[in-house]
Protein backbone atom coordinates (compact mmCIF):
# COMPACT_ATOMS: atom_id res chain seq x y z
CA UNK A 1 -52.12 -1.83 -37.56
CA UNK A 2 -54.27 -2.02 -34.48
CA UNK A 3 -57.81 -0.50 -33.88
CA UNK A 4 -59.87 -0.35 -30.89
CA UNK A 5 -63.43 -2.07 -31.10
CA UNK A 6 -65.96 -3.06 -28.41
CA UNK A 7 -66.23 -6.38 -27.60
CA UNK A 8 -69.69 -7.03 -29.38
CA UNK A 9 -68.26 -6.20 -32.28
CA UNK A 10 -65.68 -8.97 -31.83
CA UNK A 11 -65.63 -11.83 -34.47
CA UNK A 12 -64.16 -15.33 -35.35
CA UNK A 13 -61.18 -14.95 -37.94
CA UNK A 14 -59.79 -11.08 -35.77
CA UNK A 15 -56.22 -11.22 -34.67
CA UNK A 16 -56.37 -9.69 -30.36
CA UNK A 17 -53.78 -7.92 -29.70
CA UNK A 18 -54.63 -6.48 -26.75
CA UNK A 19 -57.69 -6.60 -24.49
CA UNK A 20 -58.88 -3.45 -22.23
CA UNK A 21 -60.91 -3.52 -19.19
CA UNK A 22 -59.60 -5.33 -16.05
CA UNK A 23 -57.23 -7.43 -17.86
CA UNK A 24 -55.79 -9.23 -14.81
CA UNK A 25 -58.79 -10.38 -14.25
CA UNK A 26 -59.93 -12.01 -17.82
CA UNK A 27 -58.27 -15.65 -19.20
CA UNK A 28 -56.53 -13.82 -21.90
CA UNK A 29 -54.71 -11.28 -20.11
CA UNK A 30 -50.98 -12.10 -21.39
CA UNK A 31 -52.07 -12.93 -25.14
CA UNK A 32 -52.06 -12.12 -28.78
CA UNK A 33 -54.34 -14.43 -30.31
CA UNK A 34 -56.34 -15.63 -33.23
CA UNK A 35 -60.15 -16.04 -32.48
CA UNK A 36 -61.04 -18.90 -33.65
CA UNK A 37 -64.04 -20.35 -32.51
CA UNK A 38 -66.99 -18.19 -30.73
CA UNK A 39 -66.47 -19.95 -27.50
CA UNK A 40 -63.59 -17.62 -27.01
CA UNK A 41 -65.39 -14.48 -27.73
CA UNK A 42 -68.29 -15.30 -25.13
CA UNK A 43 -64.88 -15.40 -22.58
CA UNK A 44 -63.94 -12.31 -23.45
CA UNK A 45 -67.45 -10.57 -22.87
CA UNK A 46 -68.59 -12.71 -19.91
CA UNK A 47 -65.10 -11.74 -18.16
CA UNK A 48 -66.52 -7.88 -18.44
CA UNK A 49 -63.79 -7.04 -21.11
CA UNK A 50 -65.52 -3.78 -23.05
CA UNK A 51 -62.73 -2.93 -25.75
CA UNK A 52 -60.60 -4.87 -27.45
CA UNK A 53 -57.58 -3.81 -30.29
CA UNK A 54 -58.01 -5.83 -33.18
CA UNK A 55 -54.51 -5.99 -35.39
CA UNK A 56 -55.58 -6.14 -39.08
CA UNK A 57 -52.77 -6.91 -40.41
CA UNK A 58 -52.96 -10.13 -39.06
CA UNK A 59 -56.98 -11.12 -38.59
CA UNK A 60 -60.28 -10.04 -40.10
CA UNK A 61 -61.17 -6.16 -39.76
CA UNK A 62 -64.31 -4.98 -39.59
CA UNK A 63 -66.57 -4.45 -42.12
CA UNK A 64 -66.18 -0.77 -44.28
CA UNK A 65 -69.95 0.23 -42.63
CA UNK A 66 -69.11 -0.64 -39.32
CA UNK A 67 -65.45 0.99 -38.87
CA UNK A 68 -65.70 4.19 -37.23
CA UNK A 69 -65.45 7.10 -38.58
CA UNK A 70 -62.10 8.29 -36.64
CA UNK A 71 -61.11 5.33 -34.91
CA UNK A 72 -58.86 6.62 -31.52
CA UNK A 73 -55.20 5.42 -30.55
CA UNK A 74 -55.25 3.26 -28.36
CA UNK A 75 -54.53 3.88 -24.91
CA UNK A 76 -51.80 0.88 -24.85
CA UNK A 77 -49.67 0.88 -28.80
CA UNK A 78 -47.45 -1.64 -29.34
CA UNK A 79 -46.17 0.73 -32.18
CA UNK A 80 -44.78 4.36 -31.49
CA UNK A 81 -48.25 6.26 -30.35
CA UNK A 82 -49.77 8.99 -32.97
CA UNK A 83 -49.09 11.87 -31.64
CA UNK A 84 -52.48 13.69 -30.21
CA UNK A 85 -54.09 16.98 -31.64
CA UNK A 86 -53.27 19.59 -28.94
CA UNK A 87 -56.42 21.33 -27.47
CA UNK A 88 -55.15 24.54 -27.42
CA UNK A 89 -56.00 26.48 -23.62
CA UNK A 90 -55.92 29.72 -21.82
CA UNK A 91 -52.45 30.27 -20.86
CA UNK A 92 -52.08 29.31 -17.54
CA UNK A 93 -52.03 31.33 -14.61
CA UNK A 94 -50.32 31.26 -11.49
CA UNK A 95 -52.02 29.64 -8.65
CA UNK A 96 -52.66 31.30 -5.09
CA UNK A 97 -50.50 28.84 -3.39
CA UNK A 98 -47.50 28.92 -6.39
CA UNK A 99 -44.22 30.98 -4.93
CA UNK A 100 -43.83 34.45 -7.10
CA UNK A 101 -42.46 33.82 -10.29
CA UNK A 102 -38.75 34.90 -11.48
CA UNK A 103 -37.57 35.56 -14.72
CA UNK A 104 -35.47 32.48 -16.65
CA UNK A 105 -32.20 32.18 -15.38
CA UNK A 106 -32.68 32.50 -11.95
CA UNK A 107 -29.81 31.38 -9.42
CA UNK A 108 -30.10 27.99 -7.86
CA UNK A 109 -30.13 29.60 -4.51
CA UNK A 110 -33.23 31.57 -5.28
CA UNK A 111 -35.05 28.54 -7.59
CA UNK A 112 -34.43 26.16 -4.40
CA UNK A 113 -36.41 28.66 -2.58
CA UNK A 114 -38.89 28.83 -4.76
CA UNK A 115 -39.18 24.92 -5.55
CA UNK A 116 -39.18 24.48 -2.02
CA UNK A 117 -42.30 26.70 -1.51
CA UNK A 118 -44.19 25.10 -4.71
CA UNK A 119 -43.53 21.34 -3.30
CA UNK A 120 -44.82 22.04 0.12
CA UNK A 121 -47.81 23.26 -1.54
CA UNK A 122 -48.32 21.21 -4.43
CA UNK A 123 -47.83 18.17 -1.62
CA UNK A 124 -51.44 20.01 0.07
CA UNK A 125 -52.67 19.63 -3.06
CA UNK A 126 -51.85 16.00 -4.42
CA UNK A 127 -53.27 14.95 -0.88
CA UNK A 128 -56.49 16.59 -0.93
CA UNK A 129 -56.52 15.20 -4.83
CA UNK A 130 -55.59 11.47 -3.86
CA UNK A 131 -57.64 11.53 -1.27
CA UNK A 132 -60.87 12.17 -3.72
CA UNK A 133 -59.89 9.18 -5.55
CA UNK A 134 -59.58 6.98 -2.38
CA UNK A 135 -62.67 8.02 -1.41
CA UNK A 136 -64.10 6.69 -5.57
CA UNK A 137 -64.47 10.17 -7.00
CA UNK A 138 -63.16 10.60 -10.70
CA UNK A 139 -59.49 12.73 -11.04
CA UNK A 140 -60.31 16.25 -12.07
CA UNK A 141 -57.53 16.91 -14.04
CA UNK A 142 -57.91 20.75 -13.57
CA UNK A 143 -56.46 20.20 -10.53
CA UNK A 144 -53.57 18.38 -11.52
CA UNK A 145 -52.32 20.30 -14.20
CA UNK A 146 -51.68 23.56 -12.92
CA UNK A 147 -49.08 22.01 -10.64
CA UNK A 148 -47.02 20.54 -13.77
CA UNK A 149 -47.78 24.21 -15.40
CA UNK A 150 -46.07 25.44 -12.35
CA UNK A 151 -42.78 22.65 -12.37
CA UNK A 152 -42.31 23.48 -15.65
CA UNK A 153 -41.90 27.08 -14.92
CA UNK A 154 -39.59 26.07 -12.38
CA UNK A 155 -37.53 23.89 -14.76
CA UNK A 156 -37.50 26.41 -17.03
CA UNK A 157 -35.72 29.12 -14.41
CA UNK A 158 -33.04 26.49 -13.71
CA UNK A 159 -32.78 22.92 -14.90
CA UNK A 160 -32.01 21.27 -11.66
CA UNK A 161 -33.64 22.98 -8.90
CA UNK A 162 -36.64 21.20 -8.26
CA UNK A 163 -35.79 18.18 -9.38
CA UNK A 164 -32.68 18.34 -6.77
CA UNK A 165 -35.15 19.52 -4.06
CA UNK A 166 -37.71 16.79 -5.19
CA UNK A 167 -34.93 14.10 -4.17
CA UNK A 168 -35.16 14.79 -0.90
CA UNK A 169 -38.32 13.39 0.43
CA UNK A 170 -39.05 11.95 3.97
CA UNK A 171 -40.68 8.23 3.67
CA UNK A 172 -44.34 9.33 5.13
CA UNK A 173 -44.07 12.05 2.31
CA UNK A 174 -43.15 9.62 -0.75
CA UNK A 175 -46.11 8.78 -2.17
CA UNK A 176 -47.19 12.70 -2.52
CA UNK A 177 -43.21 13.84 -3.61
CA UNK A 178 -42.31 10.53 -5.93
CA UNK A 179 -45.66 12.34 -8.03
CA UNK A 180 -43.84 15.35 -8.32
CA UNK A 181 -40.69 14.43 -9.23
CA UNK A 182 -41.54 11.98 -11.92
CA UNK A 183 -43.45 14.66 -13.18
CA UNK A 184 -40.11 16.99 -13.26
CA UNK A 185 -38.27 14.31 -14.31
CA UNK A 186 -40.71 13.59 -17.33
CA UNK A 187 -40.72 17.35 -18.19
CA UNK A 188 -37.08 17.42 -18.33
CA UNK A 189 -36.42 14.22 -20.10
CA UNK A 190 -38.97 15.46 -22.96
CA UNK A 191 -37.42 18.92 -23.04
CA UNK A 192 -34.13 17.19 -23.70
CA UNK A 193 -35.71 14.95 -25.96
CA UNK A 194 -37.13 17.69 -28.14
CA UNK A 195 -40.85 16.46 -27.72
CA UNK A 196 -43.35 19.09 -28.58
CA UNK A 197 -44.64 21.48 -25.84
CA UNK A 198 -48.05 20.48 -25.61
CA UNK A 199 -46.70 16.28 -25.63
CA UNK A 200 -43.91 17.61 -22.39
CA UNK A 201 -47.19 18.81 -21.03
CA UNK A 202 -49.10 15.45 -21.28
CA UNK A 203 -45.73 13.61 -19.62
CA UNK A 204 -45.54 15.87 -16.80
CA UNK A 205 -49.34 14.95 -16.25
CA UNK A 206 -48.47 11.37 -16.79
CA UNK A 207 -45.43 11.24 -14.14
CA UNK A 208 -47.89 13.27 -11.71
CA UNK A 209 -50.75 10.37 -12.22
CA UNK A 210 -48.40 7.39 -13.13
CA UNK A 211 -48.83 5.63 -9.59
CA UNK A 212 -52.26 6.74 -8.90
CA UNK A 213 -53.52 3.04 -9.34
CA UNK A 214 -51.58 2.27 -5.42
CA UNK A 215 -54.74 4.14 -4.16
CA UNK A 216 -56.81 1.34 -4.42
CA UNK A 217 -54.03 -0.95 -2.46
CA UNK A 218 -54.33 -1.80 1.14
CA UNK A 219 -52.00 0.25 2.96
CA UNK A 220 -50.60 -3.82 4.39
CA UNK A 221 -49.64 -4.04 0.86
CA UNK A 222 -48.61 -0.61 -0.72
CA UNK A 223 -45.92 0.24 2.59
CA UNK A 224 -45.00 -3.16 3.31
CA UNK A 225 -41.25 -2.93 3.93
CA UNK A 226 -40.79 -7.04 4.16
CA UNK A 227 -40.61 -8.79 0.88
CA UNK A 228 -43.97 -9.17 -0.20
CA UNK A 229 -45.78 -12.69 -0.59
CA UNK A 230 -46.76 -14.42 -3.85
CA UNK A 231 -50.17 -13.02 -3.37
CA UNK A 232 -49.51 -10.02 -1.93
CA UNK A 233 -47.23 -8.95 -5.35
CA UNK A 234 -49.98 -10.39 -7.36
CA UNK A 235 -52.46 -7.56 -5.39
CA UNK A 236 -49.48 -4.65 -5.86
CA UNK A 237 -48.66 -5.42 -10.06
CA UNK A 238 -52.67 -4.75 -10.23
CA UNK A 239 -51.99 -1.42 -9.70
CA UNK A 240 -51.05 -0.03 -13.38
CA UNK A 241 -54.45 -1.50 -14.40
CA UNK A 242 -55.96 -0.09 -11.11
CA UNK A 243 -54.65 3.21 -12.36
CA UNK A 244 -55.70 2.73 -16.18
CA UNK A 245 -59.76 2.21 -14.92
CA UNK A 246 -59.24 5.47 -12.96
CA UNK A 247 -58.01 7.72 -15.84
CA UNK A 248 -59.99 6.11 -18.07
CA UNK A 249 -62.52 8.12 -16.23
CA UNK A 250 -60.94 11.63 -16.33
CA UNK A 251 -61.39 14.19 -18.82
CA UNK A 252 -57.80 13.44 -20.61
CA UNK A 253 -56.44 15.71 -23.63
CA UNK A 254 -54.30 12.59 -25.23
CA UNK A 255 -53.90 9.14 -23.94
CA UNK A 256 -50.13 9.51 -23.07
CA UNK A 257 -51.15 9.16 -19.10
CA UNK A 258 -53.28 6.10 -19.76
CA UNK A 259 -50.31 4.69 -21.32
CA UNK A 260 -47.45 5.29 -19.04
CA UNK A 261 -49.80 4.43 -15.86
CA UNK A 262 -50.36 1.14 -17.67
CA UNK A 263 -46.99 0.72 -18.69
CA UNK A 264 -44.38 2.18 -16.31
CA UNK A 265 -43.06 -1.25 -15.24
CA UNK A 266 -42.20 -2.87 -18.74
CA UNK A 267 -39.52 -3.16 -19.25
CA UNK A 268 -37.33 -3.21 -22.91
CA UNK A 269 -36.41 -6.82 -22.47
CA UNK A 270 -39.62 -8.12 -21.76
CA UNK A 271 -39.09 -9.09 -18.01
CA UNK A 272 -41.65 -5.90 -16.79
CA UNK A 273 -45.36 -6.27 -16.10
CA UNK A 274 -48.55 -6.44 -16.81
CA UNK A 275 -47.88 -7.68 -20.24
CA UNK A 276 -44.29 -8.46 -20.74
CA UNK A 277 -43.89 -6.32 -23.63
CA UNK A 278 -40.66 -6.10 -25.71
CA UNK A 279 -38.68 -2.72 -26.76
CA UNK A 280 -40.28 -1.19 -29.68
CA UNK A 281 -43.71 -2.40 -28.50
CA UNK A 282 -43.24 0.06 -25.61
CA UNK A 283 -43.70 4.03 -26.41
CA UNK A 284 -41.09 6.84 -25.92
CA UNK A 285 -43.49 7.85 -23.25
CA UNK A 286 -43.04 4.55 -21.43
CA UNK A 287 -39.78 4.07 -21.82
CA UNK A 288 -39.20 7.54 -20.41
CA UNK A 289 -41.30 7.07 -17.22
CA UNK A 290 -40.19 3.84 -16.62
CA UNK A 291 -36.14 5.29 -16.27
CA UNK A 292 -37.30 8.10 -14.16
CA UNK A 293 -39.74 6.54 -12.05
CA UNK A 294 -36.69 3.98 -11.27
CA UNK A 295 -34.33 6.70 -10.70
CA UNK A 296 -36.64 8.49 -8.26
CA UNK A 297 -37.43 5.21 -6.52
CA UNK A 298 -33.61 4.31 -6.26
CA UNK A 299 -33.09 7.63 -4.71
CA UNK A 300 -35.85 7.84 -2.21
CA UNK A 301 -35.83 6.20 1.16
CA UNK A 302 -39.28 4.19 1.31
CA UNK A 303 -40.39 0.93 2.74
CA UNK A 304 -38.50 -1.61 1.79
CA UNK A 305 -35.31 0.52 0.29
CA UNK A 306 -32.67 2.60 1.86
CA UNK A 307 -31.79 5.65 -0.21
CA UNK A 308 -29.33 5.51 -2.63
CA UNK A 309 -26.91 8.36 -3.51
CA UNK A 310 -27.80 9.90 -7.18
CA UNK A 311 -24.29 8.17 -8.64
CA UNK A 312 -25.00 4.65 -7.65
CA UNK A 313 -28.30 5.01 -8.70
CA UNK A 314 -27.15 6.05 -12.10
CA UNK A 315 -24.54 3.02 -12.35
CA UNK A 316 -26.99 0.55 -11.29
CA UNK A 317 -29.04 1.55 -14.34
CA UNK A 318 -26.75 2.17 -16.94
CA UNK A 319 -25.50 -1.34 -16.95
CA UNK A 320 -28.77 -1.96 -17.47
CA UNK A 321 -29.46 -0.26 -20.49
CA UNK A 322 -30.94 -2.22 -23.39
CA UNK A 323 -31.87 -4.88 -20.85
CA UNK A 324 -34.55 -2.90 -18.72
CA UNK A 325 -33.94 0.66 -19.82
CA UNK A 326 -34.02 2.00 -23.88
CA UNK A 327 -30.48 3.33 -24.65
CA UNK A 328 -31.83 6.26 -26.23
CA UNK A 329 -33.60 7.57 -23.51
CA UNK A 330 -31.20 6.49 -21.19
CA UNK A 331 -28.87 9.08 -23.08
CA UNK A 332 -31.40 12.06 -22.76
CA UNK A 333 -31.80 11.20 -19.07
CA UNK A 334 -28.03 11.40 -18.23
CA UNK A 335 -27.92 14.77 -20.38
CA UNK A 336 -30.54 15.53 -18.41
CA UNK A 337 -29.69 15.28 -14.35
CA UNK A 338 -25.78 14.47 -15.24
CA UNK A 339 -23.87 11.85 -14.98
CA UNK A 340 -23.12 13.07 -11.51
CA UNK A 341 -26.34 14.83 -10.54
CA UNK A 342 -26.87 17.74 -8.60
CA UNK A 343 -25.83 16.81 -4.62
CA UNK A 344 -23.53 13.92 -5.26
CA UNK A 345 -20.43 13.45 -3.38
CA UNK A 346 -17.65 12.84 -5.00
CA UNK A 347 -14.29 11.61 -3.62
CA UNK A 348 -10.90 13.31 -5.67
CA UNK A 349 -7.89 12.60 -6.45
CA UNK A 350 -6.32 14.72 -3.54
CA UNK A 351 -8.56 12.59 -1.11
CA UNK A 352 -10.98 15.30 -0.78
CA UNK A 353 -14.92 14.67 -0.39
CA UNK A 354 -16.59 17.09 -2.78
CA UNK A 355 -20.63 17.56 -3.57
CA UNK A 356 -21.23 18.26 -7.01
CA UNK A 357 -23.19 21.87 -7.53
CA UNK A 358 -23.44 22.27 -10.78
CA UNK A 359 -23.03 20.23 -14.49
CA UNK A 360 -20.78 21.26 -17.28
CA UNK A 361 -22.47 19.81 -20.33
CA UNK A 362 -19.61 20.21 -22.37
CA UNK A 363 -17.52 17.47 -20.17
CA UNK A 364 -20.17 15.95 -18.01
CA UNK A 365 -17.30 13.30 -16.74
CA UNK A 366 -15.83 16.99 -14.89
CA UNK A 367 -18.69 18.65 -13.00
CA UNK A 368 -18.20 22.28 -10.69
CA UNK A 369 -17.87 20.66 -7.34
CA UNK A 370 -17.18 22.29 -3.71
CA UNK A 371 -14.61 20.07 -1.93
CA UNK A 372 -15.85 20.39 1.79
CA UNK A 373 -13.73 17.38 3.82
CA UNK A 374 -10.23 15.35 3.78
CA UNK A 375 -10.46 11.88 4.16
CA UNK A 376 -6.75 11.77 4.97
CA UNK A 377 -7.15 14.12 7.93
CA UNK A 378 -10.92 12.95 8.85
CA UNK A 379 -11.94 16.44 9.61
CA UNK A 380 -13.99 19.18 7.70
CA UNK A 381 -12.04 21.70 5.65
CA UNK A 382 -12.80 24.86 4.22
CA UNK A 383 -15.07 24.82 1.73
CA UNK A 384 -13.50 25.02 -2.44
CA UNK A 385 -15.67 25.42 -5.65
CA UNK A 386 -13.53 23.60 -8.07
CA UNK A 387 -14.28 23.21 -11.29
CA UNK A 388 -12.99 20.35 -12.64
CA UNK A 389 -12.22 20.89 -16.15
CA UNK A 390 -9.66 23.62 -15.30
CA UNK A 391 -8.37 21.34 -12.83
CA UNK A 392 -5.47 19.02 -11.78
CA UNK A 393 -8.41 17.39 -9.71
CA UNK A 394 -10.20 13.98 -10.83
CA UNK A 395 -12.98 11.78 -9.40
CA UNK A 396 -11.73 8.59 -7.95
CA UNK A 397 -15.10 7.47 -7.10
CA UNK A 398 -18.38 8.43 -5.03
CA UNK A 399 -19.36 8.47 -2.04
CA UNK A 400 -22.54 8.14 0.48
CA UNK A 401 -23.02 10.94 2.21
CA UNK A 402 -24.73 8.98 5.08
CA UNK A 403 -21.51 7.45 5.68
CA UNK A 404 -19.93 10.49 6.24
CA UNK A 405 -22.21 11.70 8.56
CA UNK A 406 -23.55 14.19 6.14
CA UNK A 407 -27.38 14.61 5.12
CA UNK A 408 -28.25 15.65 1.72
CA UNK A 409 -29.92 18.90 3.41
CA UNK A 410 -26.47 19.55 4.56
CA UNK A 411 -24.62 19.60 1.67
CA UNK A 412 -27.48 21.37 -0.30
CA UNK A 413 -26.69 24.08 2.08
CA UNK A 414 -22.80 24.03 1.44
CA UNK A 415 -23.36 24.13 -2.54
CA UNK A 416 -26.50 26.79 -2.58
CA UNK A 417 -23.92 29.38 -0.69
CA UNK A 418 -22.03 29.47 -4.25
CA UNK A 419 -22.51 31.75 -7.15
CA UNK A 420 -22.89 29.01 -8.93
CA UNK A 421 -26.38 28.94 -11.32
């Protein structure tokens, strides 16, 4: 059982399990360790280390006058997190720059639209945001939230709208658009999940804030398409704790954002950073961020990475799972955006190219596709909405889009002239 002291309050005999502050910068930053001797607590204090979680289970606990009253969870749980009392808030309202709203239900065609509108402007906003923290100001989170108020909305209206839409990001907008569609991701993933509504609301926050530690990189560093040097990876795996100093400054409802910014890059067999932690140490909340932050960052064309379609993307991680993803999650993710999500192209059994336009969760092996090209006569054909579970028609494998001299913006014009919702 862990609880969060400050560092004066630190004595010989407590088991540290983990230390806050700048961690990477203290001698103890990967350990769980007995104190044994007051040399090391005068280490821990000198290196500017203000908090420390005490396990006492394993080590001395602090004495009955001393423990606080309501001791807090802390910010990074090796044990599944508590979940936080909601603080219950004026329903939220639309925002000038958020498109009209539409009633649930709503045709892709039409949520596209919309999703299109609210990323432009939410993109104004994350910049004008970001660039407040660049400049050392704290994150007003009043800001921030209204624009996961307004993605769940969107999600809500149709499940893969925005975060189709989201996908599609130019590399001088991915810093602004990977925010946003983590944050869809995470909405959608905890929806699917079955996570409470006020806990979906602290993961969307979380995915919108998750990287907001690369602020304080140099831009040498953070867009660096070469591989990066020893010391240069050092600098960029700073950046979770980067992140953790500058929400520990915001006016946070729960400390789900502190602890997926912290631990987004663990991974479930121990080989992610900063700490190295192992499965079960990490929360639901991590483990969900860390699958959709890959997924987004698989998908996106950035420094360093060429885009990859949504199906290899999905492959590449699911023979992964239990290594660097949790299984569980994993599960919810593909229920989620599909085994074939929204915009792939797949190639048929009749040697047809087809981009998928819509899931059938009953069957998700046999998504409603429009076949568009034939590979046997290299030339477009008319388009076809198939769906493939009331078809003769099977997926031989998938394709790059790229390759066929098709963009994604293409094809998301093909499938959006369906009636398919």
């Amino acid at each position: 059982m862990l609880r969060r002291i400050g560092s004066e309050q630190l004595q010989v005999g407590m088991f540290v399990a983990r230390l806050g502050g700048p961690w990477i910068n203290h001698p103890f930053w990967r350990a769980k360790f007995l104190v044994s001797h007051e040399d090391q607590i005068r280490q821990i204090q000198s290196a500017g280390v203000r908090e420390v979680w005490i396990d006492i289970l394993k080590g001395r606990n602090l004495p009955a006058a001393v423990v606080p009253e309501a001791p807090p969870v802390p910010p990074v749980p090796p044990v599944p997190p508590v979940r936080p009392v909601p603080v219950m808030e004026p329903a939220p309202q639309p925002q000038a720059w958020e498109p009209a709203a539409a009633q649930p239900g709503a045709s892709l065609e039409a949520e596209l639209g919309r999703a299109r509108e609210l990323l432009q402007s939410g993109k104004a906003v994350l910049g004008s945001m970001f660039a407040d923290i660049r400049m050392g100001r704290a994150l007003e989170v009043g800001r921030a939230l209204p624009l996961v108020d307004a993605a769940s909305r969107s999600l809500s209206r149709h499940g893969q709208a925005l975060l189709a839409l989201a996908r599609l990001k130019a590399r001088d907008d991915y810093n602004y658009l990977h925010a946003f569609a983590v944050c869809a991701l995470m909405i959608a993933v905890g929806r699917t999940l079955a996570l409470p509504d006020d806990e979906v609301r602290e993961l969307g926050l979380a995915g919108l804030v998750h990287d907001i530690g690369k602020l304080t990189l140099p831009e040498s560093v953070q867009h660096k398409a070469a591989a990066r040097t020893p010391e240069e990876e050092e600098s960029y795996r700073r950046h979770s704790s980067a992140g953790y100093r500058i929400l520990n400054e915001a006016r946070l409802v729960s400390n789900i954002p502190l602890d997926v910014c912290v631990h987004h890059h663990e991974r479930v067999d121990g080989r992610g950073y900063p700490f190295g932690l192992v499965g079960r140490e990490l929360s639901i909340h991590a483990r969900i961020a860390a699958i959709c932050d890959a997924y987004d960052a698989l998908t996106s064309d950035r420094p360093g990475h060429q885009q990859w379609s949504p199906a290899r993307a999905m492959e590449y991680m699911a023979v992964r799972v239990d290594t660097l993803f949790d299984r569980r999650v994993f599960k919810a993710f593909t229920r989620t955006v599909g085994i074939y999500p929204l915009g792939t192209v797949l190639r048929l059994r009749s040697n047809r190219l087809a981009v998928v336009c819509g899931q059938n969760e009953a069957d998700p092996l046999r998504p409603l596709v429009m076949a568009f090209y034939s590979v046997s006569q290299s030339r477009p054909v008319p388009t076809e909405l198939v769906d493939l579970r009331h078809s003769e028609e099977t997926v031989v494998a998938f394709e790059n889009a790229a390759e066929w001299g098709y963009t994604d913006e293409q094809l998301m014009a093909m499938y959006t002239t369906t009636k398919a919702s």
